[in-house]
N, C-alpha and C. Protein backbone atom coordinates (compact mmCIF):
# COMPACT_ATOMS: atom_id res chain seq x y z
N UNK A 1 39.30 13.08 8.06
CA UNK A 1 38.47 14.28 8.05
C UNK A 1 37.38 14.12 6.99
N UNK A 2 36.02 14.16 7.24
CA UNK A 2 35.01 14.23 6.29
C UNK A 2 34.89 15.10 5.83
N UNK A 3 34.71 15.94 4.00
CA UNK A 3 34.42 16.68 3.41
C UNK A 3 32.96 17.15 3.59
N UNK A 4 32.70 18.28 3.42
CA UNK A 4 30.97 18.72 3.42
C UNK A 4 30.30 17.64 2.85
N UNK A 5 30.49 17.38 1.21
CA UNK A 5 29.56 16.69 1.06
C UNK A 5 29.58 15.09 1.46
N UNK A 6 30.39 14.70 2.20
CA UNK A 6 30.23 13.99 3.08
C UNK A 6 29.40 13.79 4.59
N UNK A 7 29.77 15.09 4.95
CA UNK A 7 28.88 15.09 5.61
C UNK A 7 27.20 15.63 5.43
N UNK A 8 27.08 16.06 4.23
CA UNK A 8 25.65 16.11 3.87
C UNK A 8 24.83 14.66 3.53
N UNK A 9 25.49 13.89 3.25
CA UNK A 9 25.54 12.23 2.64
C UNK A 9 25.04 11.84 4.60
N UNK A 10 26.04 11.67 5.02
CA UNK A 10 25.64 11.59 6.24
C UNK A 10 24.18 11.96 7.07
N UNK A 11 23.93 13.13 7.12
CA UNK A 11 22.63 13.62 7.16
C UNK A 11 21.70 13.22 6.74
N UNK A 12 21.92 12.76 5.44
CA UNK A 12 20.70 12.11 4.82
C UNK A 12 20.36 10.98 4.86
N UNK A 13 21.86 9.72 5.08
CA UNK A 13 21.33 8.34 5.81
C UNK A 13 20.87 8.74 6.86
N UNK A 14 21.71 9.09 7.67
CA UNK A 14 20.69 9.22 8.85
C UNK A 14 19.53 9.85 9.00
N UNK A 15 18.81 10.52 8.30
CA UNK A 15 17.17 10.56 7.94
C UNK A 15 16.27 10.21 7.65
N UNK A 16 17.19 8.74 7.17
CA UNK A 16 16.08 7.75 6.44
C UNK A 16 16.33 6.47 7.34
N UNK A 17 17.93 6.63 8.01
CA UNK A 17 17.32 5.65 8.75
C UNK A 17 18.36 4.43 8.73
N UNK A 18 19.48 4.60 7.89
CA UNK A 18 20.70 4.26 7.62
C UNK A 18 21.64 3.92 8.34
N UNK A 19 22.17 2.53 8.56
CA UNK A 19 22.87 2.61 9.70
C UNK A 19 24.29 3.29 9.55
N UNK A 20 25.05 3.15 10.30
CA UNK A 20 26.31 3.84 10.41
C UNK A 20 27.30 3.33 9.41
N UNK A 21 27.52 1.92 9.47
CA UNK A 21 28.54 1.02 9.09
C UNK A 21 28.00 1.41 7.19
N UNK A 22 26.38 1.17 6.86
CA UNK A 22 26.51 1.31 5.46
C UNK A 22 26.42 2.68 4.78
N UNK A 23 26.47 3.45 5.45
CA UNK A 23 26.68 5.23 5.24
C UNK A 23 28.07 5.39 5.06
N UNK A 24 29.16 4.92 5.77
CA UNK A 24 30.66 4.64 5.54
C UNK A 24 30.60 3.86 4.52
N UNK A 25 30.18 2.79 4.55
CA UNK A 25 30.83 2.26 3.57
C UNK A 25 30.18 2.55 1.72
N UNK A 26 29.43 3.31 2.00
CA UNK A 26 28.59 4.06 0.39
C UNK A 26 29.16 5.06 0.15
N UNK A 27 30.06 5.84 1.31
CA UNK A 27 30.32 7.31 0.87
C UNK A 27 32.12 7.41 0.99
N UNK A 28 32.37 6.02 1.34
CA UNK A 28 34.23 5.86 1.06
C UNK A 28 34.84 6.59 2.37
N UNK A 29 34.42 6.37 3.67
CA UNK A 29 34.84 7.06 4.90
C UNK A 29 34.87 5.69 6.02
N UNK A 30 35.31 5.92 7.25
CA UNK A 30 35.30 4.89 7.88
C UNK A 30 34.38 4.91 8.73
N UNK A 31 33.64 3.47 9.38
CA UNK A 31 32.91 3.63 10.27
C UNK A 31 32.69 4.58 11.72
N UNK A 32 34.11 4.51 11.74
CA UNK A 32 33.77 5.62 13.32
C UNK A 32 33.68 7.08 13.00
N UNK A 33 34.17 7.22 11.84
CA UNK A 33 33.92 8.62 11.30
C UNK A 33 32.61 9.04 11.14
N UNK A 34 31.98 8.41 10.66
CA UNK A 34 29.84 8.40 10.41
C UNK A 34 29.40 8.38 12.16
N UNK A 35 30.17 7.34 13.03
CA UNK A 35 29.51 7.31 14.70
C UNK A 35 30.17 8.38 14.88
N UNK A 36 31.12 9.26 14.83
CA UNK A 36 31.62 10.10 15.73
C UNK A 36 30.70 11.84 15.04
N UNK A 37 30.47 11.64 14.02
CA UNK A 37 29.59 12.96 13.47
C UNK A 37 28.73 12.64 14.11
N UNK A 38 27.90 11.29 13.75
CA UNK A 38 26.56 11.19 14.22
C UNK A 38 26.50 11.93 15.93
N UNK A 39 26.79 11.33 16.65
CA UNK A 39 27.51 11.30 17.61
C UNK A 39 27.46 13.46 17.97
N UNK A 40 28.34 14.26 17.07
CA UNK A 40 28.50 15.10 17.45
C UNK A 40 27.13 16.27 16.81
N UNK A 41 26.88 15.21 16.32
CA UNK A 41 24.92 15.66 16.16
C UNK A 41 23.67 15.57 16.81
N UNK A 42 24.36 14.69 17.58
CA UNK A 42 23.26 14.45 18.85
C UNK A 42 22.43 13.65 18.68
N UNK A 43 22.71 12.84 17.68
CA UNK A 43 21.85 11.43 17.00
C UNK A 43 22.30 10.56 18.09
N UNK A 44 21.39 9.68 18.55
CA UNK A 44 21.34 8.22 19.30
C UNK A 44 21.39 7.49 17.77
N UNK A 45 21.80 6.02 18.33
CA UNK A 45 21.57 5.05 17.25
C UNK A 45 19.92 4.55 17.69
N UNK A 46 19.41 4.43 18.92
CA UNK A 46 18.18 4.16 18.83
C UNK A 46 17.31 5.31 18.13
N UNK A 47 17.49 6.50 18.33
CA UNK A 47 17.03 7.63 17.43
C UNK A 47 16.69 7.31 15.80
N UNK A 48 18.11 6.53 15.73
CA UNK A 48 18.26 6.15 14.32
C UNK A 48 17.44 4.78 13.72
N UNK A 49 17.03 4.09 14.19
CA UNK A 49 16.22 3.02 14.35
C UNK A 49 14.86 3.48 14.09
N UNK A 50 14.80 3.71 14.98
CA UNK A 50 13.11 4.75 14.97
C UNK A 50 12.53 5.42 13.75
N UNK A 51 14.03 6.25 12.90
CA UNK A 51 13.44 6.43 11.60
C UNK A 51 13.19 5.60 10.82
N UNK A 52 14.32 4.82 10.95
CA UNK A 52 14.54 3.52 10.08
C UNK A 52 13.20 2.54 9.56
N UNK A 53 12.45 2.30 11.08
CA UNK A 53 10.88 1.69 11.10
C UNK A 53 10.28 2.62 10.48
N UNK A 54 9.91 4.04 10.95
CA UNK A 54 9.29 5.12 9.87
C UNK A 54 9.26 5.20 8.81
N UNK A 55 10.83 5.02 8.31
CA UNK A 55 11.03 4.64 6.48
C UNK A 55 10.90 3.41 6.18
N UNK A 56 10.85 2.71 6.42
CA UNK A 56 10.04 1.63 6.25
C UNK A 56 8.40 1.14 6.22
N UNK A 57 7.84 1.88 6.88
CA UNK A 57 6.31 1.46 6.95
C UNK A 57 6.15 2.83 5.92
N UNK A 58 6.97 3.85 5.26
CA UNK A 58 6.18 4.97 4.65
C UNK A 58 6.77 4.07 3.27
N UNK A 59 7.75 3.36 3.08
CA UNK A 59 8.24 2.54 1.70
C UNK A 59 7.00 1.77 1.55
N UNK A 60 6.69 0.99 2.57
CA UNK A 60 5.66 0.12 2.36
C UNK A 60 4.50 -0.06 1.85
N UNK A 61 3.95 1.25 2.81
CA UNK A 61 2.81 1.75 2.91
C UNK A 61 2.65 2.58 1.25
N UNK A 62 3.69 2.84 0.63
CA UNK A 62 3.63 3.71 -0.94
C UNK A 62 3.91 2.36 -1.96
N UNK A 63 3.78 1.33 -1.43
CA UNK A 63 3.82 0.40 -2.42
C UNK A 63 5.14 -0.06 -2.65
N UNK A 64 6.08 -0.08 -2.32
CA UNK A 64 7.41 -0.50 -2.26
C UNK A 64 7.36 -2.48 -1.50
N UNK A 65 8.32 -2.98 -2.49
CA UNK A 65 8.16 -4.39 -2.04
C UNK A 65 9.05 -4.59 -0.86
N UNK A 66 8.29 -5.47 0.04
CA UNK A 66 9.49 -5.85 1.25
C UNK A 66 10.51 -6.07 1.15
N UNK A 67 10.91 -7.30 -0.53
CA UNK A 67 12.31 -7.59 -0.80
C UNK A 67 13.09 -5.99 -1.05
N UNK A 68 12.28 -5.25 -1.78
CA UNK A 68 13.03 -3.99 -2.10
C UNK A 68 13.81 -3.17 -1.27
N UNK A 69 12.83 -3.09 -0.23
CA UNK A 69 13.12 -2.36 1.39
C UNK A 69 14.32 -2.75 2.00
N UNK A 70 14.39 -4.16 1.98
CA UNK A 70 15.15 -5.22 2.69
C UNK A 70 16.39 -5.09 1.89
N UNK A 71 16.39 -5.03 0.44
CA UNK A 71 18.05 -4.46 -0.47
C UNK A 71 18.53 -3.44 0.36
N UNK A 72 17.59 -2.75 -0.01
CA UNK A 72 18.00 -1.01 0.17
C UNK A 72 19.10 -1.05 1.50
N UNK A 73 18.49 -1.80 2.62
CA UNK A 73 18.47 -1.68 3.93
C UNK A 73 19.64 -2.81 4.30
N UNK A 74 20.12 -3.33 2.89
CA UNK A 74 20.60 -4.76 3.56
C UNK A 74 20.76 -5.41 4.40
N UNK A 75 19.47 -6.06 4.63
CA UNK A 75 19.06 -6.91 5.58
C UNK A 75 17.60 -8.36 5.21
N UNK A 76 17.00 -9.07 5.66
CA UNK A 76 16.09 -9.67 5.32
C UNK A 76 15.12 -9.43 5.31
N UNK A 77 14.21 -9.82 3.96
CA UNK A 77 12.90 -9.31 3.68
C UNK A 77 12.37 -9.62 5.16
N UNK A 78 12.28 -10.65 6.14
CA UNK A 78 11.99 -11.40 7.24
C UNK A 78 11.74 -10.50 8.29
N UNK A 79 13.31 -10.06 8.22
CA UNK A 79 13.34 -9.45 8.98
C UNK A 79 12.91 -7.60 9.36
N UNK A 80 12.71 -7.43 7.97
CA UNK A 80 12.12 -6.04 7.95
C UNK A 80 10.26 -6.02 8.46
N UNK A 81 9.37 -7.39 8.07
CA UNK A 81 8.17 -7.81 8.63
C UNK A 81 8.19 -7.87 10.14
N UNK A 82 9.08 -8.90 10.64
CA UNK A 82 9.54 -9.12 11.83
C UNK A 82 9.34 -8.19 13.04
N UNK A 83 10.65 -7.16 12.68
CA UNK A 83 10.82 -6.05 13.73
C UNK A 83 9.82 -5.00 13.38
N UNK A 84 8.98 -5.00 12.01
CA UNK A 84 7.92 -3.86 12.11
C UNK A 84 7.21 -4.02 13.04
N UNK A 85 6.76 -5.52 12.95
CA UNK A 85 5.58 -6.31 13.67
C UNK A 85 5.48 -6.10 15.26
N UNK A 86 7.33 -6.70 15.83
CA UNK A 86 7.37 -6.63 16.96
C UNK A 86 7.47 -5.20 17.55
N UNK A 87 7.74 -4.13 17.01
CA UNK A 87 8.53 -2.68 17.50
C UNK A 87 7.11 -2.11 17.30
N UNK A 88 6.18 -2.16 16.00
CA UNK A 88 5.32 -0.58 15.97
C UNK A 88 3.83 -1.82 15.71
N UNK A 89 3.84 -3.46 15.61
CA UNK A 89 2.52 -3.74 15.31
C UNK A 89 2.26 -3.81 14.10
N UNK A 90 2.80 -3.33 13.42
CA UNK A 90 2.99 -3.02 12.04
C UNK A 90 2.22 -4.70 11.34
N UNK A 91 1.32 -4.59 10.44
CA UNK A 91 0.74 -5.07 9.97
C UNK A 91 0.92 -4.80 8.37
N UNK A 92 1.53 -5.36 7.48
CA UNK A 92 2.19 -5.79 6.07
C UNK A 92 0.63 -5.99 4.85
N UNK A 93 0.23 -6.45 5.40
CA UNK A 93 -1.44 -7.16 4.71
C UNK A 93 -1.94 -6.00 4.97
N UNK A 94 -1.97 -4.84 6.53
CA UNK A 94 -3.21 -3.97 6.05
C UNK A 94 -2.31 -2.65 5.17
N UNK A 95 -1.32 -2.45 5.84
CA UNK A 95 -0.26 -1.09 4.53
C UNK A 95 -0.14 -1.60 3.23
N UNK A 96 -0.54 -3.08 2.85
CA UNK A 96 -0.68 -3.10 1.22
C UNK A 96 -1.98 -2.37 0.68
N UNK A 97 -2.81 -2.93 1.53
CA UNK A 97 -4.42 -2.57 1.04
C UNK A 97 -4.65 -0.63 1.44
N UNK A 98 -4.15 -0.32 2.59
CA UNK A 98 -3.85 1.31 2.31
C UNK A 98 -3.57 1.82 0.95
N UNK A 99 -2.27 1.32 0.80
CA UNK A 99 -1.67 1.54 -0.33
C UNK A 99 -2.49 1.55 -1.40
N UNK A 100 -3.42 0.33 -1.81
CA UNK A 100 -3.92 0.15 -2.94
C UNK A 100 -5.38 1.45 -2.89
N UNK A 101 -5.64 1.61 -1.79
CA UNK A 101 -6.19 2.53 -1.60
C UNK A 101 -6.24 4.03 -2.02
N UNK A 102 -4.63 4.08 -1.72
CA UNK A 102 -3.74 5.39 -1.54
C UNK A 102 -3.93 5.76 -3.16
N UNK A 103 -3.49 4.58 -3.90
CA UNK A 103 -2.99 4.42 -5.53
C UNK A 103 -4.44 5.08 -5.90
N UNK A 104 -5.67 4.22 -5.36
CA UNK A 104 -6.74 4.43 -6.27
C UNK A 104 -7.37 5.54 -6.07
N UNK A 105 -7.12 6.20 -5.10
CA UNK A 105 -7.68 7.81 -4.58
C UNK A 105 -6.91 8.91 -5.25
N UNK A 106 -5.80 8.48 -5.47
CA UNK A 106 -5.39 9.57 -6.71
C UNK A 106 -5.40 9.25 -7.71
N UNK A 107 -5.85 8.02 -8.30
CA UNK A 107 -6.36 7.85 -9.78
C UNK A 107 -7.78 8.51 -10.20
N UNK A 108 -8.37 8.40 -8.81
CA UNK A 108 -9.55 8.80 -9.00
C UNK A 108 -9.54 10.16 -9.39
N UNK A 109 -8.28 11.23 -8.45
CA UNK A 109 -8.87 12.28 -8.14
C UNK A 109 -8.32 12.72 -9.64
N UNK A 110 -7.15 11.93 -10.39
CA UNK A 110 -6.53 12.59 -12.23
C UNK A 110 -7.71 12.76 -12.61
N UNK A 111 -8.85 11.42 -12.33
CA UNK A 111 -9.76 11.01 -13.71
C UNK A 111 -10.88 11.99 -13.24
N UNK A 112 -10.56 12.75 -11.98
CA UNK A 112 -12.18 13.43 -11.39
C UNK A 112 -13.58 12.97 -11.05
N UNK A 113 -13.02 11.98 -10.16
CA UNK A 113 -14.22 10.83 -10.00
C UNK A 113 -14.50 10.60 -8.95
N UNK A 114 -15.47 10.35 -8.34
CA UNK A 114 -15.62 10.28 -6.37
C UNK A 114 -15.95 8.72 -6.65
N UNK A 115 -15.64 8.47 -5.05
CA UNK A 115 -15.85 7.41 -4.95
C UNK A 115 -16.69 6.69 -5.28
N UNK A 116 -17.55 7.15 -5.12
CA UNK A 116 -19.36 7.06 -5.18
C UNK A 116 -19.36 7.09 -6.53
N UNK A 117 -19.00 7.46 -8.02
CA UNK A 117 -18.94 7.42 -9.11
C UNK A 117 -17.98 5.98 -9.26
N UNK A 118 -17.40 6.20 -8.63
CA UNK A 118 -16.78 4.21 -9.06
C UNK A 118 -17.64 3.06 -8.41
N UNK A 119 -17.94 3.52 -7.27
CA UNK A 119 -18.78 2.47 -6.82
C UNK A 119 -19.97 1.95 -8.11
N UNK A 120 -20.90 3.01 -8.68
CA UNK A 120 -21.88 3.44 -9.06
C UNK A 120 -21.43 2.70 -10.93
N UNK A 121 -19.96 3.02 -11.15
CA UNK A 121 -19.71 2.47 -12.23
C UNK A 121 -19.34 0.99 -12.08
N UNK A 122 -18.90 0.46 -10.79
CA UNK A 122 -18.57 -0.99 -10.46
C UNK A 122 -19.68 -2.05 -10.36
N UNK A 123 -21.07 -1.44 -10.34
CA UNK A 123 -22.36 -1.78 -9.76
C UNK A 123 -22.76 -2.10 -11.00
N UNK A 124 -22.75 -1.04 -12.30
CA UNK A 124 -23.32 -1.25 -13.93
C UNK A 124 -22.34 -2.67 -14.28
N UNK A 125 -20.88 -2.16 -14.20
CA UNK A 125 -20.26 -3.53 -14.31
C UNK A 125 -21.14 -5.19 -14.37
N UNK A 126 -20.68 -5.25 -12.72
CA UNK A 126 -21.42 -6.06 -12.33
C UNK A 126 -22.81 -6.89 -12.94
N UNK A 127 -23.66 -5.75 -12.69
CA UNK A 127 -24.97 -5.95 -13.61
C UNK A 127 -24.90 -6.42 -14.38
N UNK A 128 -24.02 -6.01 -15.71
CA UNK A 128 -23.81 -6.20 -16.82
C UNK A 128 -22.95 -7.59 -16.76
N UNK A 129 -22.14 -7.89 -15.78
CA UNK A 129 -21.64 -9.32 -16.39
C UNK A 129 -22.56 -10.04 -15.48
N UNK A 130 -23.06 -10.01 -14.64
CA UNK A 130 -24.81 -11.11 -14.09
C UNK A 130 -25.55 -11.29 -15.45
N UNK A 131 -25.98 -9.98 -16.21
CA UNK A 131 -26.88 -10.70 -17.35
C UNK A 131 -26.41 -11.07 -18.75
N UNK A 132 -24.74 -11.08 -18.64
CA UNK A 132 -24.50 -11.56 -19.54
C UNK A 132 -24.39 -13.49 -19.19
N UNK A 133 -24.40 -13.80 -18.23
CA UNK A 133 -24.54 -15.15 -17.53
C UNK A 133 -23.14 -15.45 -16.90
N UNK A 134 -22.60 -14.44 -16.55
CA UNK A 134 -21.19 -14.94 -15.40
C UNK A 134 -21.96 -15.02 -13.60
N UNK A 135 -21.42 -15.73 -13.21
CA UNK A 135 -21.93 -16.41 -12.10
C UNK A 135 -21.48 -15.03 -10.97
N UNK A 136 -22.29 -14.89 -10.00
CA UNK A 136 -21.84 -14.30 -8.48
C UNK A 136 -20.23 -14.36 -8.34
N UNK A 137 -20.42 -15.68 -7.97
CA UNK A 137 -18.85 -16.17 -7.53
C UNK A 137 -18.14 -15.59 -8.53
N UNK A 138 -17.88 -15.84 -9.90
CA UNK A 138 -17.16 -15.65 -10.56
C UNK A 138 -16.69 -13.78 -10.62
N UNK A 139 -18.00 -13.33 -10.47
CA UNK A 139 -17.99 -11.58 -10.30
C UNK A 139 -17.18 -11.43 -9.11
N UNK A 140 -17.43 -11.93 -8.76
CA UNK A 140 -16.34 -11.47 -6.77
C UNK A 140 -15.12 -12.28 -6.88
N UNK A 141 -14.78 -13.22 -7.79
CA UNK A 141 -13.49 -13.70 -7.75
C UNK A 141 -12.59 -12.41 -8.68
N UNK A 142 -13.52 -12.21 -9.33
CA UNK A 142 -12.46 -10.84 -10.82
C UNK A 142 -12.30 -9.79 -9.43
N UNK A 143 -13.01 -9.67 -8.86
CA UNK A 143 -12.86 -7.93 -8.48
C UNK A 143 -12.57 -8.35 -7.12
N UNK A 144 -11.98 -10.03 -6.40
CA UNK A 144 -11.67 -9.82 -5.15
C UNK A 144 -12.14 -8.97 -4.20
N UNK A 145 -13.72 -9.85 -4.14
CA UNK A 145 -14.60 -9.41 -3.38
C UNK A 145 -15.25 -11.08 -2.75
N UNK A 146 -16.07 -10.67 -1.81
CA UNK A 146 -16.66 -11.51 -1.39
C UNK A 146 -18.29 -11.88 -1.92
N UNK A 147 -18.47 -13.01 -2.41
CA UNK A 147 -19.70 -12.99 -3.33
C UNK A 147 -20.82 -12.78 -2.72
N UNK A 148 -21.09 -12.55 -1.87
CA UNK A 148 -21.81 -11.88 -0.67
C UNK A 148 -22.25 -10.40 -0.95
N UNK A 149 -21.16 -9.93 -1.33
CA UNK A 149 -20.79 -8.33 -1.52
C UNK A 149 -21.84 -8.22 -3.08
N UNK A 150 -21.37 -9.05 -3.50
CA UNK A 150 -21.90 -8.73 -5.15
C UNK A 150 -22.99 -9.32 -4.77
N UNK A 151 -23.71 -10.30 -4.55
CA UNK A 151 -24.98 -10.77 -4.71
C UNK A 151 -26.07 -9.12 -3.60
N UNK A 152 -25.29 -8.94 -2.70
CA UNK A 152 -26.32 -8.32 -1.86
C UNK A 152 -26.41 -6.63 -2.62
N UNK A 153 -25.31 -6.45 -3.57
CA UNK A 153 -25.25 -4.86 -4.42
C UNK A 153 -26.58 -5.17 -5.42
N UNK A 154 -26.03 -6.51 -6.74
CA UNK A 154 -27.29 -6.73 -7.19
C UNK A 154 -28.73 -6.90 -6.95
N UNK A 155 -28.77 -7.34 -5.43
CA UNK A 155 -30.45 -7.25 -4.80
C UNK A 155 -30.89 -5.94 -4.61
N UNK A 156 -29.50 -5.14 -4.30
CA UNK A 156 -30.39 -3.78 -3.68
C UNK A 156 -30.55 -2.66 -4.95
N UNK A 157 -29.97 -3.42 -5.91
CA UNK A 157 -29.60 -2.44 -7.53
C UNK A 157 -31.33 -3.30 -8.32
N UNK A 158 -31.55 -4.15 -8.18
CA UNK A 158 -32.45 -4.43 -9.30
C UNK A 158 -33.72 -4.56 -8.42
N UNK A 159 -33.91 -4.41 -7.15
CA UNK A 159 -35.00 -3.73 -6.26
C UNK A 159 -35.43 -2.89 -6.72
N UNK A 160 -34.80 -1.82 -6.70
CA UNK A 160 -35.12 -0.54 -7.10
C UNK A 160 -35.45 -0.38 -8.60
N UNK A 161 -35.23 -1.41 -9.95
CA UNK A 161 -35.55 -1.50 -10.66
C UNK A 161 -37.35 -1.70 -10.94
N UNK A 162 -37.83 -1.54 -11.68
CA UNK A 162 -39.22 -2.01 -11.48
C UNK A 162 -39.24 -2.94 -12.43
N UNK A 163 -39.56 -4.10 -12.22
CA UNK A 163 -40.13 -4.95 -13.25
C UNK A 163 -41.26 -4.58 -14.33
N UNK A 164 -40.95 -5.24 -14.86
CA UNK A 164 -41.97 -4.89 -16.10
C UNK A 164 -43.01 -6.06 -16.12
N UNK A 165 -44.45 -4.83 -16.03
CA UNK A 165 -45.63 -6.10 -16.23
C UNK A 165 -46.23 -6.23 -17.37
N UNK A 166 -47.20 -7.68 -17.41
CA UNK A 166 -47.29 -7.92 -18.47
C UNK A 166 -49.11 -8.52 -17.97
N UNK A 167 -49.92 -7.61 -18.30
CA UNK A 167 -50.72 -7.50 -17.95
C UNK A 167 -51.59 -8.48 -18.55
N UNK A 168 -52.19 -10.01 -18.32
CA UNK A 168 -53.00 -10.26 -18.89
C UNK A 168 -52.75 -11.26 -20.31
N UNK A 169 -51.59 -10.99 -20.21
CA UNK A 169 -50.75 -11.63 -21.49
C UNK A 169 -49.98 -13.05 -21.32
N UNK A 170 -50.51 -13.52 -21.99
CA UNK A 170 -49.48 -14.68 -21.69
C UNK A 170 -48.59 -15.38 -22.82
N UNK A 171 -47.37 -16.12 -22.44
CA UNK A 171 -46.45 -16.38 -23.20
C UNK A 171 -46.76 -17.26 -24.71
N UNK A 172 -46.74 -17.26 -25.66
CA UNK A 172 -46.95 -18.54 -26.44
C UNK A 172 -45.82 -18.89 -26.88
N UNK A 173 -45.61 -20.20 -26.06
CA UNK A 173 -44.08 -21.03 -26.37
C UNK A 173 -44.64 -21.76 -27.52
C-alpha cells in the first residue's frame, strides 16, 4: 500500500517525466506499485515519455548539461541527444545558443539595457580594440563572431565618422 506522500512523490516523477522503475526505486516502493497508480491515473507510459522529452529540451534549453540531464535520468548523455533528435528534431547546438540568449536577455533586463545599448556598447568596444592595434580576426575570435561581422560594423561605424581635414597643410616628417 502506498502512503500519500508517496503517492505525491509519484505525481511528481511522473511530471517530469520519470520512469516507473526509478520513482520505485527513489521512494522505497515496488515497481508495479508506481505502474499500477500510474495506471489508475490514467497515465500511458508513452504519455510519460512525451514529458520526459519536454523536460529535457526545457533542462537544456535553461542551460543544464547533457551529462547532467542524462544522471538525473539515468541514462546516456548519447542517448538523451539521440532520441531528442530522432522524436522532436531537437537540435542541442541551437537550445545552447537560445539559452545563451535566454541568460543574456535577463542580464540585460537586471542591468536595464536594450539590446541596442549592448550592441551600441559592443561597437565602442570593438573600435577601441581596432585602434588600439588588435587585428579584425583577433576581435571576432574574443567575441566569437565572424570577422566579417566586425570588419563590416567598423565600416559602417567610422563612415559615419567624418574625417578630419587638413586643409592645405602638409606633414613635416
Amino acid at each position: 500500500m502506498l502512503t500519500d506522500e508517496q503517492k505525491t512523490l509519484i505525481k511528481k516523477g511522473l511530471g517530469k517525466g520519470v520512469a516507473d522503475t526509478q520513482i520505485a526505486e527513489s521512494i522505497g516502493a515496488k515497481h508495479m506499485q508506481v505502474f499500477s497508480y500510474r495506471k489508475q491515473l490514467g497515465i500511458t507510459a508513452s504519455q510519460v515519455l512525451e514529458i520526459r522529452y519536454d523536460t529535457w529540451i526545457r533542462l537544456l534549453e535553461s542551460g543544464m548539461s547533457v551529462d547532467l540531464v542524462a544522471s538525473l535520468y539515468k541514462v546516456k548523455p548519447e542517448s538523451v541527444l539521440n532520441t531528442l533528435y530522432r522524436k522532436r528534431k531537437f537540435s542541442y547546438t541551437e537550445a545552447k545558443k537560445r539559452g545563451q540568449k535566454a541568460i543574456e536577455a535577463g542580464f540585460r533586463k537586471a542591468m536595464g539595457l536594450t539590446a541596442q545599448d549592448v550592441r551600441e556598447q559592443r561597437l565602442e568596444t570593438w573600435l577601441k580594440l581596432f585602434d588600439s592595434g588588435m587585428t579584425i580576426d583577433s576581435i571576432a575570435d574574443l567575441y566569437k563572431v565572424k570577422a566579417s561581422t566586425v570588419r563590416n560594423a567598423l565600416k559602417k561605424r567610422t563612415a559615419g565618422m567624418e574625417q578630419p581635414v587638413c586643409e592645405g597643410a602638409a606633414f613635416d616628417w
